[in-house]
C-alpha atoms as a PDB file:
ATOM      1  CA  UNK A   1      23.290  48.883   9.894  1.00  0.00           C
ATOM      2  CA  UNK A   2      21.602  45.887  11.180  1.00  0.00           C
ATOM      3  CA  UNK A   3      23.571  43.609  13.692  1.00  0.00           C
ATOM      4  CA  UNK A   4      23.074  40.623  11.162  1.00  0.00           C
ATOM      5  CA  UNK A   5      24.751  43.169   8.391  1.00  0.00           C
ATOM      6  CA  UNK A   6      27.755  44.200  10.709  1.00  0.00           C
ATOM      7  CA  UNK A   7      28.421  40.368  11.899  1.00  0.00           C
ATOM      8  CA  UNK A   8      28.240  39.647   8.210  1.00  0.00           C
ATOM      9  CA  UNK A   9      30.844  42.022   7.844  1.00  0.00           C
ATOM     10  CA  UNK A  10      33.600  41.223   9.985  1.00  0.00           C
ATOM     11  CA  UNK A  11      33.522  37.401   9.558  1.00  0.00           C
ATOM     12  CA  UNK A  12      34.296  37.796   5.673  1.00  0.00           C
ATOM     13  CA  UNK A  13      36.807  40.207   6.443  1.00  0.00           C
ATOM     14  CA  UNK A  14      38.504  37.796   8.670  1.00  0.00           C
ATOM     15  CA  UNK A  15      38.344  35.517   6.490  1.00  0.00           C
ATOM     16  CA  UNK A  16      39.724  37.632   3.741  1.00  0.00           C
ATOM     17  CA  UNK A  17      42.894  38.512   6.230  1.00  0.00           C
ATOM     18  CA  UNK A  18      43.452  34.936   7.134  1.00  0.00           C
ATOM     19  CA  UNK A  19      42.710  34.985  10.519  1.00  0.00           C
ATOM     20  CA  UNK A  20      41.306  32.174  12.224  1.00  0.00           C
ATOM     21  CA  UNK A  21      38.239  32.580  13.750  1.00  0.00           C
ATOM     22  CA  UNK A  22      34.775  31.103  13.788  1.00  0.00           C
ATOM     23  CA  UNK A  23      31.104  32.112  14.468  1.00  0.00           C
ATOM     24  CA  UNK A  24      30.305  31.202  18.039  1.00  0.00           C
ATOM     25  CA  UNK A  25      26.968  30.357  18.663  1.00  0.00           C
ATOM     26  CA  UNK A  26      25.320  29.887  21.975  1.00  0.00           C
ATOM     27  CA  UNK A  27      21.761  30.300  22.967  1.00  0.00           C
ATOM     28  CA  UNK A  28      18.717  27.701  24.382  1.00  0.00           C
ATOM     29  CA  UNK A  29      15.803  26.022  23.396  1.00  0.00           C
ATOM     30  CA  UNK A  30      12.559  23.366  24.278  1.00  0.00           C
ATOM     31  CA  UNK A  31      11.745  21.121  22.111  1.00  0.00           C
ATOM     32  CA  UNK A  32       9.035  19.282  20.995  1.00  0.00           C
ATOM     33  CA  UNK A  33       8.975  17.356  24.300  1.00  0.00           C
ATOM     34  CA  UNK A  34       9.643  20.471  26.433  1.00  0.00           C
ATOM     35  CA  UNK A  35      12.886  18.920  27.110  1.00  0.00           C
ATOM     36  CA  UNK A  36      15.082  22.313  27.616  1.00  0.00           C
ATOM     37  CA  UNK A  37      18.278  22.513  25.858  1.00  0.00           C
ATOM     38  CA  UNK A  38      21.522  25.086  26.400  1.00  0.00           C
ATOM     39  CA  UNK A  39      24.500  25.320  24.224  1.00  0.00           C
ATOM     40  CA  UNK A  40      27.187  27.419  23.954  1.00  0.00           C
ATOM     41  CA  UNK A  41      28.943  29.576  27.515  1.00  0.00           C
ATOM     42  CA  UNK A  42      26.346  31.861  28.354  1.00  0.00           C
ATOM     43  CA  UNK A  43      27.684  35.521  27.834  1.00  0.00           C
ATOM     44  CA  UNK A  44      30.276  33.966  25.301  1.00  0.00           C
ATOM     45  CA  UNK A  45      30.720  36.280  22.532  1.00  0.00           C
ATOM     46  CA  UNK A  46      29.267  36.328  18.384  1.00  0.00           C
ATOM     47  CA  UNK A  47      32.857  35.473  16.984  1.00  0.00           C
ATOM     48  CA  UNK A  48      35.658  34.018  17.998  1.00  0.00           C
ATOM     49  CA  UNK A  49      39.134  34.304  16.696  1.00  0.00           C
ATOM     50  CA  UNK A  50      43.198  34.242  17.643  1.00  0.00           C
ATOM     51  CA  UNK A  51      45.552  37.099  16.772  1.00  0.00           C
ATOM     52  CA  UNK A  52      49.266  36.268  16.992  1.00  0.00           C
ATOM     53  CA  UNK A  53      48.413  33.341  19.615  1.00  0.00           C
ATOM     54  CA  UNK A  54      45.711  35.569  21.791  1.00  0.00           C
ATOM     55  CA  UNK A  55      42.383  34.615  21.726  1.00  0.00           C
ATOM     56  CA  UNK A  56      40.261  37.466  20.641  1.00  0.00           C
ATOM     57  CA  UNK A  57      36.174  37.662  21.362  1.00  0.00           C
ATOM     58  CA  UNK A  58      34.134  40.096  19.735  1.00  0.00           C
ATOM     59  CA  UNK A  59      30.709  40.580  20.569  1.00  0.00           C
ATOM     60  CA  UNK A  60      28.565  42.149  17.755  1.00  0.00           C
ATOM     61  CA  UNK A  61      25.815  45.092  18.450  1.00  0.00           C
ATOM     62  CA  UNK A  62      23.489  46.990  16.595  1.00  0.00           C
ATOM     63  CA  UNK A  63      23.904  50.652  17.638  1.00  0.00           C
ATOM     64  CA  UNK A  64      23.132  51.793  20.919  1.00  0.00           C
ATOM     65  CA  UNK A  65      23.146  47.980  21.825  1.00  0.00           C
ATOM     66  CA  UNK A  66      24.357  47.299  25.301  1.00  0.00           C
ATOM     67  CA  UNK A  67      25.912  44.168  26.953  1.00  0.00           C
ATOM     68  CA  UNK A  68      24.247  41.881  28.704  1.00  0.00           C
ATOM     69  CA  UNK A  69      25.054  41.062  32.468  1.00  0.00           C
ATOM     70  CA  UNK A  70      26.592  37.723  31.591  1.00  0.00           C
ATOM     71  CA  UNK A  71      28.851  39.187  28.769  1.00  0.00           C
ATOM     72  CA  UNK A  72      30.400  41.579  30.863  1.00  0.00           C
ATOM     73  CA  UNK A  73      31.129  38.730  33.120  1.00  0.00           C
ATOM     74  CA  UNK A  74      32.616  36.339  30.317  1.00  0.00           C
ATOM     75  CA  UNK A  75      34.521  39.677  28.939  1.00  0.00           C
ATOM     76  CA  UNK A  76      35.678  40.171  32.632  1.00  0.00           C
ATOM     77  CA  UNK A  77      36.607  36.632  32.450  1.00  0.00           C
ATOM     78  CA  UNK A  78      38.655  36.326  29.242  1.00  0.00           C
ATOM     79  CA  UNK A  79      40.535  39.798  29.972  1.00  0.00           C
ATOM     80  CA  UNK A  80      41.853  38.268  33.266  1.00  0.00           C
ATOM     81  CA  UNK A  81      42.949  34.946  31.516  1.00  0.00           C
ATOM     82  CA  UNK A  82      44.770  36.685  29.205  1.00  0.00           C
ATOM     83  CA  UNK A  83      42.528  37.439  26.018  1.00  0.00           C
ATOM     84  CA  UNK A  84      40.937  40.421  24.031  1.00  0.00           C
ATOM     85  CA  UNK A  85      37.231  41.339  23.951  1.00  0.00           C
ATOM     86  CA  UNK A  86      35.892  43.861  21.705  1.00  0.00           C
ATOM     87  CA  UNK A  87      32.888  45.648  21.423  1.00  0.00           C
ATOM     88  CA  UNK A  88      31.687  45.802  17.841  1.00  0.00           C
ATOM     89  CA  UNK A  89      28.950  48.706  16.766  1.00  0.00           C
ATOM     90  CA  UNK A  90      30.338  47.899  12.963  1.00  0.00           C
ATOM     91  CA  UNK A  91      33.368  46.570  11.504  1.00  0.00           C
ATOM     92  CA  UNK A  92      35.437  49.428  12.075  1.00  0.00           C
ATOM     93  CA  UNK A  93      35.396  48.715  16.063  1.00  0.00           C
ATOM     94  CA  UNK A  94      37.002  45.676  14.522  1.00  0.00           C
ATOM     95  CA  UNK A  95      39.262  46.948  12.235  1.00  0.00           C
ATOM     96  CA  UNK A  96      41.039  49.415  15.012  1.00  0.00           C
ATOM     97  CA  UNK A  97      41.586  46.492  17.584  1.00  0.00           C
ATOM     98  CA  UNK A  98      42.925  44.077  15.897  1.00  0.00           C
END
């Protein structure tokens, strides 16, 4: 399944649970005056969302996909403040977790 599919997948399903969450985007571009642009924490994960008060990341991947460098470090991060990161091949990383 592509990662687009599987992403697809879990938001709906949180939103058919209820559970508050959102798609977090984050990423960089130039634009037409090659004026360079960042938004988003780099290494900050696909979807965000809270779970009885926690605050849950969840970083989507095709299979065989691998973390990059900063999202260990922003999963490294979160898990000492406190909060959940998963590791989503397909939805049913998700639905084990949470």
């Amino acid at each position: 399944m592509k990662e687009s599919a599987t992403q697809k997948a879990i938001l709906e399903w949180l939103a058919w649970k209820h559970v508050f969450h959102y798609r977090n985007n984050s990423g960089a571009f130039v634009d037409s005056n090659k004026h360079f642009y960042r938004f988003g924490a780099v290494g900050s994960p696909d979807i965000v969302c809270v779970v009885n008060g926690q605050y849950v990341g969840i970083e989507v991947k095709a299979p065989g996909g691998k973390q990059s460098e900063h999202q260990k470090e922003f999963q490294r991060r979160l898990e000492e403040a406190g909060g959940r990161y998963i590791i989503a091949h397909g939805i049913d990383d998700v639905l084990a977790q949470i």
